[in-house]
Protein backbone atom coordinates (compact mmCIF):
# COMPACT_ATOMS: atom_id res chain seq x y z
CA UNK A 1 95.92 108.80 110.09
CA UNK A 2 95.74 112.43 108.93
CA UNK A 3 92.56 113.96 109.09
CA UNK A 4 91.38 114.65 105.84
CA UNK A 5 89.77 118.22 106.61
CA UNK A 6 92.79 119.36 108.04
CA UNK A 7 94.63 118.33 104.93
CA UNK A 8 92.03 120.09 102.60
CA UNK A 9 92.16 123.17 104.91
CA UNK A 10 95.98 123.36 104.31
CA UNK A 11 96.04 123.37 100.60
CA UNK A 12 93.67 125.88 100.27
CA UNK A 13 95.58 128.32 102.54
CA UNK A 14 98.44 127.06 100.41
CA UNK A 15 96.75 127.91 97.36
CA UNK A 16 94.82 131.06 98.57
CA UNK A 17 96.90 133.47 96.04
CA UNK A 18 96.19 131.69 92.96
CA UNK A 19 93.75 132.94 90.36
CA UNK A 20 89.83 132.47 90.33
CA UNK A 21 89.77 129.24 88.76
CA UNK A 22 85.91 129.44 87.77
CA UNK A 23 82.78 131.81 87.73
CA UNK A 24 79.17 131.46 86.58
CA UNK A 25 76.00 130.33 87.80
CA UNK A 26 73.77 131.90 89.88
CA UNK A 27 74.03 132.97 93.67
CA UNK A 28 71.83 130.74 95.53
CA UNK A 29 69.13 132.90 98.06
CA UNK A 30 69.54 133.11 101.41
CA UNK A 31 66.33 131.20 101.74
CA UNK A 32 67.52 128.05 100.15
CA UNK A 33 67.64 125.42 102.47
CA UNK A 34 69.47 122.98 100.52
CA UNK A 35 72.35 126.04 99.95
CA UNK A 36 72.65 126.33 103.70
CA UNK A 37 72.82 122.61 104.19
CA UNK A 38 75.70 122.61 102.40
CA UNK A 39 77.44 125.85 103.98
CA UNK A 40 77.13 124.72 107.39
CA UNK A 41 78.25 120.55 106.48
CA UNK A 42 80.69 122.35 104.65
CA UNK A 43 81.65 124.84 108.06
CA UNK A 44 81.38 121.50 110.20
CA UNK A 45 83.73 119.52 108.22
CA UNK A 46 86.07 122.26 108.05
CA UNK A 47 86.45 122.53 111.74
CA UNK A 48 86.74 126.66 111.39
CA UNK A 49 90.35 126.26 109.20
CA UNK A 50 88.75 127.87 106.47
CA UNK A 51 85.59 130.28 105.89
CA UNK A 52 82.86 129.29 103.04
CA UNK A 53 82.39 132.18 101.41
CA UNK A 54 79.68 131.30 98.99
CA UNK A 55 77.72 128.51 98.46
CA UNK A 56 75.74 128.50 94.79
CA UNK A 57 73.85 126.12 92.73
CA UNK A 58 75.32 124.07 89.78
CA UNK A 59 73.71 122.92 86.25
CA UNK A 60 74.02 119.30 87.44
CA UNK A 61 70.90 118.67 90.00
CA UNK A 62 71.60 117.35 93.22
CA UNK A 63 75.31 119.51 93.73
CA UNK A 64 76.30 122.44 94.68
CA UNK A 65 79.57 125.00 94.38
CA UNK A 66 81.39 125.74 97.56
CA UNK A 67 83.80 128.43 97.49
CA UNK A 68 86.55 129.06 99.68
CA UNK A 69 88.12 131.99 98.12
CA UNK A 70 89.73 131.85 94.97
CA UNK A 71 89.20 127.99 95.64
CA UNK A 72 86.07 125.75 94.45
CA UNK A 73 84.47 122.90 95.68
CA UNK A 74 81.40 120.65 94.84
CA UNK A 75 78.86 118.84 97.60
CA UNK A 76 76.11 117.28 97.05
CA UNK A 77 72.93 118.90 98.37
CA UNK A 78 72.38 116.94 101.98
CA UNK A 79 75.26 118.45 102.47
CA UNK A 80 77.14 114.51 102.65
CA UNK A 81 79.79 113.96 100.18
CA UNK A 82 82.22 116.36 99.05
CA UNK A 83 83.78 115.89 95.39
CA UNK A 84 87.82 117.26 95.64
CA UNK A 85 90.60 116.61 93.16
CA UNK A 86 88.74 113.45 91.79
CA UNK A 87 88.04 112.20 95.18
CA UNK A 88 84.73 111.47 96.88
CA UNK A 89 84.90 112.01 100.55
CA UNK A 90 81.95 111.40 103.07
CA UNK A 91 81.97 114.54 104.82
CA UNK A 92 80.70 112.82 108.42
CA UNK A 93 83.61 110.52 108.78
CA UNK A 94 86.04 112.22 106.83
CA UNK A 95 87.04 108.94 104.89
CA UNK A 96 88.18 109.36 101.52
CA UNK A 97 85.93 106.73 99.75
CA UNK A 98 87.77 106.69 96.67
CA UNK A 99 91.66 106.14 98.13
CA UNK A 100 89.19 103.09 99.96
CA UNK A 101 88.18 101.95 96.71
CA UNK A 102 91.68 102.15 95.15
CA UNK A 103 93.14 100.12 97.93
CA UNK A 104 90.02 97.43 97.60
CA UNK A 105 91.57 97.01 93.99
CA UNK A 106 95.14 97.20 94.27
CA UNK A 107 94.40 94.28 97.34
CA UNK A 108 95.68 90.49 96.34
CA UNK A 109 95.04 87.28 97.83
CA UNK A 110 98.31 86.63 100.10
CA UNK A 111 97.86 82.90 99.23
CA UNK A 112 98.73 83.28 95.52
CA UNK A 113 102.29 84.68 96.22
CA UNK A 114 104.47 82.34 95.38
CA UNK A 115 106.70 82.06 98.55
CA UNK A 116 108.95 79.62 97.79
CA UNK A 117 110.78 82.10 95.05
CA UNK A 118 111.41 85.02 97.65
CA UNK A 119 114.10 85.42 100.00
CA UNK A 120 112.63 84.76 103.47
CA UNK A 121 113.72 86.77 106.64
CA UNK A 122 111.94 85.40 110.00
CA UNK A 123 112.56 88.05 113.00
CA UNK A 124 111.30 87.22 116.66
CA UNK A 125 108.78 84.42 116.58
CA UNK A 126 107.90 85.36 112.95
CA UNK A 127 104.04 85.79 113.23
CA UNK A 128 103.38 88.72 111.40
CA UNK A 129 103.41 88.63 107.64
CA UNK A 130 105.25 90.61 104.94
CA UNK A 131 105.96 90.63 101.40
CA UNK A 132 108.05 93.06 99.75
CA UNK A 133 109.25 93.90 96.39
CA UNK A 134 112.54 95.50 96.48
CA UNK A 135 115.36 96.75 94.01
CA UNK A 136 118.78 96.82 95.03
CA UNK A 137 119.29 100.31 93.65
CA UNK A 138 116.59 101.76 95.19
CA UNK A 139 116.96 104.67 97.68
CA UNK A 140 113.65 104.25 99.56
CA UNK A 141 113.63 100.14 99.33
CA UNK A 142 117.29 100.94 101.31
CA UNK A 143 115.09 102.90 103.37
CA UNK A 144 112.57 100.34 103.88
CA UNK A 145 114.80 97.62 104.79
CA UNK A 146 116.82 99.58 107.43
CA UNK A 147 113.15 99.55 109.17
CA UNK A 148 112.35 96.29 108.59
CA UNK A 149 115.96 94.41 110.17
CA UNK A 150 114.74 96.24 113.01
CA UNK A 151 111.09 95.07 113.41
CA UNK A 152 110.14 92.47 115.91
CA UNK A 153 108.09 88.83 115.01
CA UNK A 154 107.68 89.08 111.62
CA UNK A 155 108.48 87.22 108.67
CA UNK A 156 109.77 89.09 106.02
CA UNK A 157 109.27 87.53 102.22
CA UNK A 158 111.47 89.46 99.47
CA UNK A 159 110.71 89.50 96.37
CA UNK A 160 113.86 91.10 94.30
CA UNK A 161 113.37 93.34 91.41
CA UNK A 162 115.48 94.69 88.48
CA UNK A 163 113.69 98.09 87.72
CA UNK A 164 116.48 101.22 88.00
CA UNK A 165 119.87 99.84 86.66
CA UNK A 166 121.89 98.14 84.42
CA UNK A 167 123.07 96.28 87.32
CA UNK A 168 120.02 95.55 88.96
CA UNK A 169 119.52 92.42 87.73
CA UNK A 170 123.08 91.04 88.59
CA UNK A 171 122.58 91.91 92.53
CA UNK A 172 119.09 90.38 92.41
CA UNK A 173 120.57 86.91 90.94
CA UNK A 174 123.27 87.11 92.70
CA UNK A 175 121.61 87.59 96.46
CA UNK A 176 119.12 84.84 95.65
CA UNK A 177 121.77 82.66 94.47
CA UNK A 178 123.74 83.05 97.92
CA UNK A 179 123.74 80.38 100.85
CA UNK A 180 122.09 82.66 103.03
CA UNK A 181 119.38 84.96 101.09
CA UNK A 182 118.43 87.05 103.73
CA UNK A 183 122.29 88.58 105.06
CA UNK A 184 122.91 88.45 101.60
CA UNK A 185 119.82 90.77 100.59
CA UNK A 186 120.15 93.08 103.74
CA UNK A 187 124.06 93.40 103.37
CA UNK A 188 123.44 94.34 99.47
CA UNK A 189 120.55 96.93 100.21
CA UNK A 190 122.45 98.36 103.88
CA UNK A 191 125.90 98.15 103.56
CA UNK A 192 126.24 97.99 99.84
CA UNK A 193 128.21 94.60 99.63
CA UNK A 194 127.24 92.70 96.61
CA UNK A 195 127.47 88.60 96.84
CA UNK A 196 130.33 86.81 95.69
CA UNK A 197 128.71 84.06 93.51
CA UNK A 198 128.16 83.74 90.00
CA UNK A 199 124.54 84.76 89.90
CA UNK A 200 122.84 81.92 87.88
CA UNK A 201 119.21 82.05 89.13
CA UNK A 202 117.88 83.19 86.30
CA UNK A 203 114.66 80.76 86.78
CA UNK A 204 113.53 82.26 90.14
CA UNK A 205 114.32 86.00 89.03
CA UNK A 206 112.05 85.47 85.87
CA UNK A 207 109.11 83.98 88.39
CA UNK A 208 109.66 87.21 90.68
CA UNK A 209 109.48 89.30 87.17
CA UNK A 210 106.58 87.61 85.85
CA UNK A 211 104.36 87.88 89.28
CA UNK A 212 105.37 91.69 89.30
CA UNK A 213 104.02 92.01 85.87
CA UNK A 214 100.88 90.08 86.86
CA UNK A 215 100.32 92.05 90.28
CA UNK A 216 100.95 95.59 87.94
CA UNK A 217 103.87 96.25 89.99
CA UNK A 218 105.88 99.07 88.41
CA UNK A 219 108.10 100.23 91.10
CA UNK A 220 109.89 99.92 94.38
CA UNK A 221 109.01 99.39 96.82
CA UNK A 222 105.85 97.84 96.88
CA UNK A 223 104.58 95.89 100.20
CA UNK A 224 101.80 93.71 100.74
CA UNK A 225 100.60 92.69 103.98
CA UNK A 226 98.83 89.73 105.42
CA UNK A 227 95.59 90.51 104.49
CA UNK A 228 96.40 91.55 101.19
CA UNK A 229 96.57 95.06 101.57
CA UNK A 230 98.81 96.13 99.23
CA UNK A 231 101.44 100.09 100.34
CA UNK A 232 103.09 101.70 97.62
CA UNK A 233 106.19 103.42 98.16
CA UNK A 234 107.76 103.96 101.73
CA UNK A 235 106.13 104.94 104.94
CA UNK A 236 107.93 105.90 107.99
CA UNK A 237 108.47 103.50 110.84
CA UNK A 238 105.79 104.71 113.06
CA UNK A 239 102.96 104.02 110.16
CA UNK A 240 104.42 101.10 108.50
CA UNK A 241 104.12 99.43 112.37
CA UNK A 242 100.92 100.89 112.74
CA UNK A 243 99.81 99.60 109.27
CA UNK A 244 101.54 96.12 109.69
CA UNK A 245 99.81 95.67 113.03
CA UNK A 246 95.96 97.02 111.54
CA UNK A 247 96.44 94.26 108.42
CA UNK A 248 98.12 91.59 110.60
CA UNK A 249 94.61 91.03 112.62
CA UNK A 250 92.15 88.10 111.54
């Protein structure tokens, strides 16, 4: 996991040209021992990436302006929690305790996936857990599914969408129509080979469309692991395994 101070670090550098995006209130006095609180958490936390250049008092009691050049920040005055781009991080730990709440929400119950209306994959003995959402026309769920063929005991439950083209919707009825789901799904997505059946489940591609809508699902790909952690978008093989092996435990 990237460490969020380095992160923060490299945008401002990034951003160090741009214009003075705010002025007013009053310059704290050196004797203010909330105001140097805050400069040296603020010092800590940066590891030395980037100076604090001034640390002032704000209307709102309890927080104070950190700036780092043409860049401004807000912590509160035990020098704890730092407020950045509509984030709350705690300072100490570095954990960003909003993405934490975000991912508390966006978390299901694995049991209410219906798994009888996906296309199930089993690799190795199977005992890790997966459930993707995938559209055939999708350059990253292509991306996805060249890493997942290649991962090692887990079970693999596809749920196909129809989000990006007309003929979207025709590959997805048409793979989970075939005799074998699974070749069919990874032979559609890798090689681009589309199934030669008629394409009549219509029933189990409206279930998979109705449990998207329910779950807020908007686009691919979306995965959600064992423990109901849900991922948005693709990660690369080294954190997906990482990620699949942290929500795979108890």
């Amino acid at each position: 996991m990237i460490r969020f101070a380095a992160t923060l670090a490299a945008a401002l550098l990034w951003l160090a040209a741009s214009p003075v995006l705010a002025q007013g209130a009053a310059a704290m006095p050196a004797a203010d021992p909330a105001a140097a609180r805050v400069k040296a958490a603020m010092e800590s936390f940066l590891g030395g990436r980037h100076p604090v250049d001034e640390v002032r008092r704000t209307p709102l009691p309890g927080i104070y302006e950190v700036r780092l050049g043409h860049d401004l920040l807000y912590v509160d005055e035990k020098g704890q929690y730092l407020f950045y781009e509509g984030n709350l991080i705690e300072m100490k730990s570095q954990r960003n305790l909003t993405q934490e709440r975000v991912e508390e929400l966006l978390s299901i119950d694995f049991r209410i996936l219906p798994l009888d209306a996906a296309i199930k994959q089993v690799n190795g003995n199977g005992k890790r857990v997966v459930a993707v959402f995938e559209d055939a026309n999708c350059v990253y769920c292509k991306k996805l599914r060249a890493d997942l063929v290649k991962l090692d005991d887990v079970t693999i439950y596809t749920f196909p969408l129809a989000f990006l083209a007309a003929d979207s919707e025709s590959k997805a009825r048409k793979a989970l129509c075939a005799a074998d789901k699974a070749r069919a799904w990874n032979e559609l997505l890798l090689n681009n080979r589309i199934p030669g059946n008629a394409g009549t489940c219509d029933t189990q591609l409206a279930r998979v469309r109705e449990l998207a809508s329910k779950l807020g699902i908007t686009g691919t790909p979306v995965v959600f692991f064992a423990n109901g952690k849900r991922l948005q978008g693709y990660a690369p093989p080294e954190r997906f395994t990482r990620m699949l092996e942290e929500n795979s435990k108890g």
